[in-house]
Protein backbone atom coordinates (compact mmCIF):
# COMPACT_ATOMS: atom_id res chain seq x y z
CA UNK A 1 -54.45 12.94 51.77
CA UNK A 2 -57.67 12.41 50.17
CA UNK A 3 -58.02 11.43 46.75
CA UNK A 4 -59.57 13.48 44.03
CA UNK A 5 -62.52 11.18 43.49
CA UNK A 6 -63.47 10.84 46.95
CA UNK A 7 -63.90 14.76 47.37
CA UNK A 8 -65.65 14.81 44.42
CA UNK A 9 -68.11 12.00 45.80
CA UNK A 10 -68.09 13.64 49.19
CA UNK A 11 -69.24 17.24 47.58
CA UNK A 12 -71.86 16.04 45.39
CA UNK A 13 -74.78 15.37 48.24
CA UNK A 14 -74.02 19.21 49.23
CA UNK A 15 -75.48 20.07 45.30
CA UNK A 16 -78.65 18.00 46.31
CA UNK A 17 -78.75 20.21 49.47
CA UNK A 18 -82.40 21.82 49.27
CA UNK A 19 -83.79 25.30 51.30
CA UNK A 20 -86.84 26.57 50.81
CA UNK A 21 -85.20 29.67 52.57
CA UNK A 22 -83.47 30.07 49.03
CA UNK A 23 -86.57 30.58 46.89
CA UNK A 24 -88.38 33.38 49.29
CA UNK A 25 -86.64 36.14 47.29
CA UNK A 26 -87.64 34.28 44.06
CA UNK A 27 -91.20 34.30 45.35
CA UNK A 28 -90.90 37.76 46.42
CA UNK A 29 -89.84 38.83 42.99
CA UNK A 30 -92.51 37.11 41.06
CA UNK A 31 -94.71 38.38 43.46
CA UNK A 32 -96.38 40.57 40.91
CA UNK A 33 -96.88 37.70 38.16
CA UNK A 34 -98.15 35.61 41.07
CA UNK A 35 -100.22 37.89 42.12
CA UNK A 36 -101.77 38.47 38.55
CA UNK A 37 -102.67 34.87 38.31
CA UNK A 38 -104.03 34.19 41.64
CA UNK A 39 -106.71 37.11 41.03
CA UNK A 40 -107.46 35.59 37.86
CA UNK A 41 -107.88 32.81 38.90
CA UNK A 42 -110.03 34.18 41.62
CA UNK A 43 -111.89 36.76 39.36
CA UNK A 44 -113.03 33.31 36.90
CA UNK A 45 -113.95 31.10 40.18
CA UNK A 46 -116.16 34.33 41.50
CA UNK A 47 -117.84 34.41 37.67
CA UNK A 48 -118.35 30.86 37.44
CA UNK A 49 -120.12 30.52 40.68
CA UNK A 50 -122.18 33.50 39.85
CA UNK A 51 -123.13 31.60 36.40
CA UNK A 52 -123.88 28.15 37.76
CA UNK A 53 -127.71 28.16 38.64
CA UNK A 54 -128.24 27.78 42.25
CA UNK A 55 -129.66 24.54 43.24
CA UNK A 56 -131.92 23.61 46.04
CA UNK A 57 -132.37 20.15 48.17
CA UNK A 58 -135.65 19.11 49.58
CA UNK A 59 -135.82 16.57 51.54
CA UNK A 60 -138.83 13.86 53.11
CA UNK A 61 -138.58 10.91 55.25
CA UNK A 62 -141.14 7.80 54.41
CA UNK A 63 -142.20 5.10 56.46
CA UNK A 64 -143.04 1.93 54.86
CA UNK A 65 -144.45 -1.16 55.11
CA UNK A 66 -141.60 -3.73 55.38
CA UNK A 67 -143.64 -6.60 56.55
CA UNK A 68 -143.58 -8.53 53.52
CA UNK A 69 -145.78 -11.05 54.66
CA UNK A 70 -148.24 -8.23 54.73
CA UNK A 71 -147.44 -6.96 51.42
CA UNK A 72 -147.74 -10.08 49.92
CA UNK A 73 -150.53 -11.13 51.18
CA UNK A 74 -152.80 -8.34 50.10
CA UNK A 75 -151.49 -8.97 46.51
CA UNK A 76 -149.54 -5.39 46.87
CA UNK A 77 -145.73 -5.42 45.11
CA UNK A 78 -145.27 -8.75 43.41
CA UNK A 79 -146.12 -6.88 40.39
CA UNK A 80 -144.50 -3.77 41.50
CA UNK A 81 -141.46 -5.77 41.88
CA UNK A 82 -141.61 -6.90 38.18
CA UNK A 83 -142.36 -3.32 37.07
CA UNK A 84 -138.45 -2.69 38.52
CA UNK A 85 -137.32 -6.46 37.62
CA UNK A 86 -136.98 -6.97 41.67
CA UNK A 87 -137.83 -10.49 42.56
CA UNK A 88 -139.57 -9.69 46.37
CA UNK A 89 -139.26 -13.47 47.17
CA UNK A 90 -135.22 -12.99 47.03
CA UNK A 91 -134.56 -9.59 47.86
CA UNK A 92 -135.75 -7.49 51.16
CA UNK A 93 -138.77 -5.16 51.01
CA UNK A 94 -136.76 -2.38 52.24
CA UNK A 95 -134.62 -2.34 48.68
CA UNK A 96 -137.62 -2.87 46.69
CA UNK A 97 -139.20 0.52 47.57
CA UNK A 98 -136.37 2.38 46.49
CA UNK A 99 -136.41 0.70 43.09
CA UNK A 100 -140.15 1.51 42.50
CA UNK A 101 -139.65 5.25 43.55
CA UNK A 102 -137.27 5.57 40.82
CA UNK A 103 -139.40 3.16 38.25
CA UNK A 104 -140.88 4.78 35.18
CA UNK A 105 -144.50 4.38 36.65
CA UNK A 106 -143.86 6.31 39.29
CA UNK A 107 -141.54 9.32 37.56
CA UNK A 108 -143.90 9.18 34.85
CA UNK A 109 -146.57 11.52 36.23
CA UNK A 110 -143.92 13.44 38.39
CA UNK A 111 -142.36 14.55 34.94
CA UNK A 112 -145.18 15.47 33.37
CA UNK A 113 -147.12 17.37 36.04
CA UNK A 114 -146.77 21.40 36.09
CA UNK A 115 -144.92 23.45 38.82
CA UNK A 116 -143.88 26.57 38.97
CA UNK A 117 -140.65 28.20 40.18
CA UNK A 118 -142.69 31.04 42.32
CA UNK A 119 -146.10 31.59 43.28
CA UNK A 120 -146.70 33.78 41.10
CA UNK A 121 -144.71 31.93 38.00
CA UNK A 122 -146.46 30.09 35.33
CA UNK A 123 -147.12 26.58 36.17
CA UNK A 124 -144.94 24.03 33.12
CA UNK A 125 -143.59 20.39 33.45
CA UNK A 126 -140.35 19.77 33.88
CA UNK A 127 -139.76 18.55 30.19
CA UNK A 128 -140.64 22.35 29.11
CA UNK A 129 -138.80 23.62 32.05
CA UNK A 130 -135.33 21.68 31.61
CA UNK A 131 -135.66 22.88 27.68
CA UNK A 132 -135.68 18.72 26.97
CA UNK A 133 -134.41 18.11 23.60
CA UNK A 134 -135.79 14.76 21.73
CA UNK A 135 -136.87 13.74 18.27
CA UNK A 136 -139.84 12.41 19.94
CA UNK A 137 -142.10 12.61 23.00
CA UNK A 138 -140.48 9.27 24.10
CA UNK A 139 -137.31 10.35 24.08
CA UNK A 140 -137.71 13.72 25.54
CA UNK A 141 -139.44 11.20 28.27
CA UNK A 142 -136.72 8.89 28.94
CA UNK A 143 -133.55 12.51 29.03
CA UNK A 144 -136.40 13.93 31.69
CA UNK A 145 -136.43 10.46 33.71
CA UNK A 146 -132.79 10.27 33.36
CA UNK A 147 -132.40 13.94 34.29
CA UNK A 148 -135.01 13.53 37.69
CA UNK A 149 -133.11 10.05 38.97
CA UNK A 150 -130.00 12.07 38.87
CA UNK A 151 -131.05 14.87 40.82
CA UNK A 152 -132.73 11.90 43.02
CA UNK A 153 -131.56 10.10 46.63
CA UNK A 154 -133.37 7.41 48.09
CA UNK A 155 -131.85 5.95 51.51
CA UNK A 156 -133.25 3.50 53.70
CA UNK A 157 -132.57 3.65 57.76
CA UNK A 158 -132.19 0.01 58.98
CA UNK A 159 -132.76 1.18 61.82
CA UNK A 160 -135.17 3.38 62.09
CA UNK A 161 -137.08 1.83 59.10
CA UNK A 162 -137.42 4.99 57.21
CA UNK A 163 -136.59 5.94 53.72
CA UNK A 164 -135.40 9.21 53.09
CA UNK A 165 -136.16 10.68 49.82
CA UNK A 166 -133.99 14.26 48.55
CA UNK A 167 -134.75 16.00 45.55
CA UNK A 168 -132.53 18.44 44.37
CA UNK A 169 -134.22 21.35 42.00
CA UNK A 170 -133.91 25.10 40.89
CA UNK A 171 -135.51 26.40 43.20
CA UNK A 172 -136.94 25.75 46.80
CA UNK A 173 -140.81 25.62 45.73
CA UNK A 174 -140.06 23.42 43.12
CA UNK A 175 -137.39 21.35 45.09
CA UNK A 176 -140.16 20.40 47.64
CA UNK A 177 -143.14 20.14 44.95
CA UNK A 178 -141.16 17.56 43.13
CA UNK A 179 -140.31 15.80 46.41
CA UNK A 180 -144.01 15.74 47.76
CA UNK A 181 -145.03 14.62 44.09
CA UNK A 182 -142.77 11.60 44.31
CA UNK A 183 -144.45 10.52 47.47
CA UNK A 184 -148.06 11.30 46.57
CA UNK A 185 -147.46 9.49 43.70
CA UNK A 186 -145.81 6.39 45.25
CA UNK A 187 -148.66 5.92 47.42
CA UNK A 188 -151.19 6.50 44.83
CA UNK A 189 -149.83 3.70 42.52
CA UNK A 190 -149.20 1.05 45.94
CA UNK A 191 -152.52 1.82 46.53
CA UNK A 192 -154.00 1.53 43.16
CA UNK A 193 -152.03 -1.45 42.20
CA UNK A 194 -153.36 -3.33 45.62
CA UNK A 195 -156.68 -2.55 45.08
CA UNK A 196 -156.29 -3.94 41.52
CA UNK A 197 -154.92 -7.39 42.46
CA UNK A 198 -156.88 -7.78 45.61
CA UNK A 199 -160.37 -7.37 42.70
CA UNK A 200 -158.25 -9.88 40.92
CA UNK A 201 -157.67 -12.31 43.61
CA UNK A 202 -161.75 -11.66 44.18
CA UNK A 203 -162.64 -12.81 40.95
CA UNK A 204 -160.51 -16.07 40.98
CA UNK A 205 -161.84 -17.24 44.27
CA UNK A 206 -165.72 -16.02 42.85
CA UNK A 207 -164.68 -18.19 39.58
CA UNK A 208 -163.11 -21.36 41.88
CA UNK A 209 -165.99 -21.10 44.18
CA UNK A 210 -168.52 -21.82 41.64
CA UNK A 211 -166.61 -24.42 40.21
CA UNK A 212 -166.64 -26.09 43.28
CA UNK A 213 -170.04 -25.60 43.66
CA UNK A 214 -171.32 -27.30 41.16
CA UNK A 215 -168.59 -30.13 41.64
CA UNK A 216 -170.61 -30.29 45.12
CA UNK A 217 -173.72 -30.25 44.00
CA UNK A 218 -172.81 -32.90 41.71
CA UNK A 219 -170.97 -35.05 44.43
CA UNK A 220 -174.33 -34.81 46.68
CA UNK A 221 -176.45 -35.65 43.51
CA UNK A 222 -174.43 -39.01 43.02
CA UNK A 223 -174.62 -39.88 46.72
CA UNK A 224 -178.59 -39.16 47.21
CA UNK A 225 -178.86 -41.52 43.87
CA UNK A 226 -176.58 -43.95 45.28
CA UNK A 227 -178.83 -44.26 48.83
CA UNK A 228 -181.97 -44.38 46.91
CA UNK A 229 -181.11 -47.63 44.84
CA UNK A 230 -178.96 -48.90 47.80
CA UNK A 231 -180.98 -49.01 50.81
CA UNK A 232 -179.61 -51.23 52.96
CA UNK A 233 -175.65 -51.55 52.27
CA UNK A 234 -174.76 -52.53 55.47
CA UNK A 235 -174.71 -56.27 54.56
CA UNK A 236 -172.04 -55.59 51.46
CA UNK A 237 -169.02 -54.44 51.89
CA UNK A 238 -168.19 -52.83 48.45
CA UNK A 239 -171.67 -51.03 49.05
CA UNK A 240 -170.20 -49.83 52.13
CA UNK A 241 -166.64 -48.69 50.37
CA UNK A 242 -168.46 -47.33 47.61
CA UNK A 243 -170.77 -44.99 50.04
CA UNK A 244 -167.92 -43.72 51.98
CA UNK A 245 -165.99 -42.43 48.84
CA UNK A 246 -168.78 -40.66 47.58
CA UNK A 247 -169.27 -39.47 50.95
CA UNK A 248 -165.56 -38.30 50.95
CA UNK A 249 -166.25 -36.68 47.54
CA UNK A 250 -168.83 -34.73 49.50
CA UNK A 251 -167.15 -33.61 52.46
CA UNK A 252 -163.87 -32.54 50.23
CA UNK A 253 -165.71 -30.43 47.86
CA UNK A 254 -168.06 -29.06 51.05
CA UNK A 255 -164.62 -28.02 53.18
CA UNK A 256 -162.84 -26.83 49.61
CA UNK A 257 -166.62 -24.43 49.34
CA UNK A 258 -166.74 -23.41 52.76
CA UNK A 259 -163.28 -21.95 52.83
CA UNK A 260 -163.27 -20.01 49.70
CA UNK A 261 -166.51 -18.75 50.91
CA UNK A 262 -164.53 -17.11 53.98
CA UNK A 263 -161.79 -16.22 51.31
CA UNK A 264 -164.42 -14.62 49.25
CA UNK A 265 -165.63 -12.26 52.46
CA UNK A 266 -161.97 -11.24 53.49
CA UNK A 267 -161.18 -10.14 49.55
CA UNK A 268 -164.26 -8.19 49.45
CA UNK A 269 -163.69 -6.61 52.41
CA UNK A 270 -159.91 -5.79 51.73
CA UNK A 271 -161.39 -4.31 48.56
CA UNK A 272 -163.35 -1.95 49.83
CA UNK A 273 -160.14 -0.89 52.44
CA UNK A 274 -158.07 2.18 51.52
CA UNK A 275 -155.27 1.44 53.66
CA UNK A 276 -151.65 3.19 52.75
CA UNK A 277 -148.48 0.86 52.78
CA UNK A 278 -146.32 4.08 53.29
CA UNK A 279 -146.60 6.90 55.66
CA UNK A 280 -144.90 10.40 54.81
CA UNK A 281 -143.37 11.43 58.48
CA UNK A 282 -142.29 14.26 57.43
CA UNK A 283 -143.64 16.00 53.85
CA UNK A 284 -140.35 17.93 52.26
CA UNK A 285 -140.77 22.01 53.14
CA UNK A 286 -138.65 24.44 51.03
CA UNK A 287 -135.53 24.80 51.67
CA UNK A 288 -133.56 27.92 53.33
CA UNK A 289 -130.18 27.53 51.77
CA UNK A 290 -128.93 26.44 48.35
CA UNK A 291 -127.03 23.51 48.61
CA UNK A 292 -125.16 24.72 45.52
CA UNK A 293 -122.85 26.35 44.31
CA UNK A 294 -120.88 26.52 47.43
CA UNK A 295 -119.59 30.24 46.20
CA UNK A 296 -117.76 31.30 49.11
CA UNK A 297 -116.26 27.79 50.23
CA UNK A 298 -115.54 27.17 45.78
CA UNK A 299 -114.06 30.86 45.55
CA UNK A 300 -111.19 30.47 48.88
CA UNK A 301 -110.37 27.00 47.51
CA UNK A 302 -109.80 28.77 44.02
CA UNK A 303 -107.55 30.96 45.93
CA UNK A 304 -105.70 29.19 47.75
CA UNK A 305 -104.78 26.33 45.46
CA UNK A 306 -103.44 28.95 42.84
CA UNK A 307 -101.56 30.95 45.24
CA UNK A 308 -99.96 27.33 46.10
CA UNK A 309 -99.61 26.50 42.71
CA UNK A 310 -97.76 29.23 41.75
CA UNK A 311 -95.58 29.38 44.44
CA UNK A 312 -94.79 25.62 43.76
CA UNK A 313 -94.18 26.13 40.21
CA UNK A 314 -91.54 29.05 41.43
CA UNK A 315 -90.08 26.36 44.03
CA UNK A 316 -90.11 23.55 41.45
CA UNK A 317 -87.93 25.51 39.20
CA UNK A 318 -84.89 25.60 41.68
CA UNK A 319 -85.17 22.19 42.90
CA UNK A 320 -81.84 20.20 41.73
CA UNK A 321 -83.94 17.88 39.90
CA UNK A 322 -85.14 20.53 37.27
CA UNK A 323 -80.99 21.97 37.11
CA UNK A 324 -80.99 18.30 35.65
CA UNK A 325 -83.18 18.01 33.68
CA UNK A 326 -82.48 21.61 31.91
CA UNK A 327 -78.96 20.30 31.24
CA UNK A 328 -79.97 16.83 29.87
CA UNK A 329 -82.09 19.02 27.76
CA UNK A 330 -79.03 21.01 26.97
CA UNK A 331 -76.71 17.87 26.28
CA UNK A 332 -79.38 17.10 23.87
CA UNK A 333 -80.22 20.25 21.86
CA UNK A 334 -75.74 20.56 21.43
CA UNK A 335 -75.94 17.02 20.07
């Protein structure tokens, strides 16, 4: 015969005993209240979507110039780099033009150049257009910059070498505008700041070469005086050391001239060159399809996930963990 306390123990996993089975009638009979919040839930998804202005991604793929040897060497990004705080000589080309896309130099003109929503819409920048609020034209500056970067995606292929640059905007004219601003601009300022160090790299060598010009003509001045009061040196030998330094001093300062002269000719002629170091593949065209709100896809998740919910909150109620806790709560209230 079985003790008292081992029936008890024995009967007490059959009150843990769970069926979902149990709470369909439950469900059924809150089917009205469920009901009522799953279509209100549904009815304030459906208004919010219709609220929330629809949004529009443009998109362009850029090909770059990733030689950095290249770059370099025509002057091009060193200072671009320090415009973003990018050091090229550590870090790969291929990050460095997504830094300068996003620099203020770059944005700058993007922000404050006028588009319009339409064709047939006034034209405004987007500091009027996004209603920027600042206590000065700086600040409005830096909430607009702020403001494009986030709306901003700059990926590079590895291995196609590409970057691809999406803009995402109000509308579809202005979503591609902004995009093929971004780009024009980019190549403007690469090729602007190029030009500008390849004048300055110009103007050293011009300096150097005269320097060294008249340190030649010097060096040949001393040696023609030395041969006229030394005629006949072969029969000294510090005569003889003494020409062939000066002669030395010629030929160094002669190779040093010729060579900046050929630097001199290549600088000029890169100066004059209006050669791009990126290459839009494909400009950004205006896009079909928002890319949000996603109305119907946010509206069925809406209802689904409160239908769940309040079935679940029905379910919870008769699971054997809430007849605890109601009683603990009941132990404590009598006490």
């Amino acid at each position: 015969m079985e003790s008292k306390h081992n029936q008890k123990t024995r009967t007490e996993p059959d009150t843990l005993e769970f069926s979902f089975l149990a709470v369909i009638p439950d469900i059924w009979a809150k089917r009205k209240s469920i009901a009522i919040f799953v279509t209100g839930a549904t009815i304030a998804s459906i208004v919010y979507v219709l609220l929330v202005p629809s949004m529009y991604t443009a998109e362009t793929s850029i090909l770059p110039e990733l030689d950095k040897g290249k770059i370099l060497g025509l002057g091009g990004m060193a200072d671009l780099a320090a415009v973003t705080g990018l050091n090229v000589g550590d870090a790969p080309v291929s990050k460095l033009y997504p830094m300068i896309i996003k620099s203020a130099r770059v944005l700058r003109e993007v922000i404050y150049a006028h588009y319009s929503m339409d064709n047939k819409g006034d034209s405004t920048d987007l500091i009027s257009l996004w209603k920027t609020k600042g206590e000065s034209e700086e600040e409005k500056l830096e909430r607009a910059l702020r403001t494009l970067r986030e709306r901003m995606s700059v990926t590079f292929d590895n291995r196609l070498g590409t970057l691809v640059l999406t803009v995402e905007m109000e509308g579809p004219k202005l979503a591609a505008d902004v995009a093929n601003n971004i780009t024009r601009e980019l190549d403007l300022y690469t090729r602007t700041k190029r030009r500008t160090n390849v004048t300055a790299q110009r103007e050293f060598i011009e300096q150097r070469l005269q320097e060294v010009e008249q340190s030649l003509k010097t060096a040949e001045n001393i040696l023609r005086s030395f041969r006229e009061k030394n005629r006949r040196v072969t029969d000294s030998p510090q005569l003889l050391l003494e020409q062939g330094r000066l002669e030395r001093e010629v030929l160094i300062n002669s190779t040093i001239f010729i060579e900046l002269k050929k630097q001199i000719e290549v600088a000029k002629i890169e100066e004059i060159k209006n050669i791009p170091l990126i290459n839009v593949l494909d400009p950004a065209r205006e896009p079909i399809e928002r890319s949000s709100p996603k109305r119907r896809q946010t509206v069925v998740i809406v209802f689904v996930f409160s239908l769940l919910l309040a079935a679940g909150l029905i379910v919870a109620r008769r699971l054997p963990m809430m007849d605890a806790l109601k009683r603990n709560l009941q132990v404590l209230k009598l006490r």
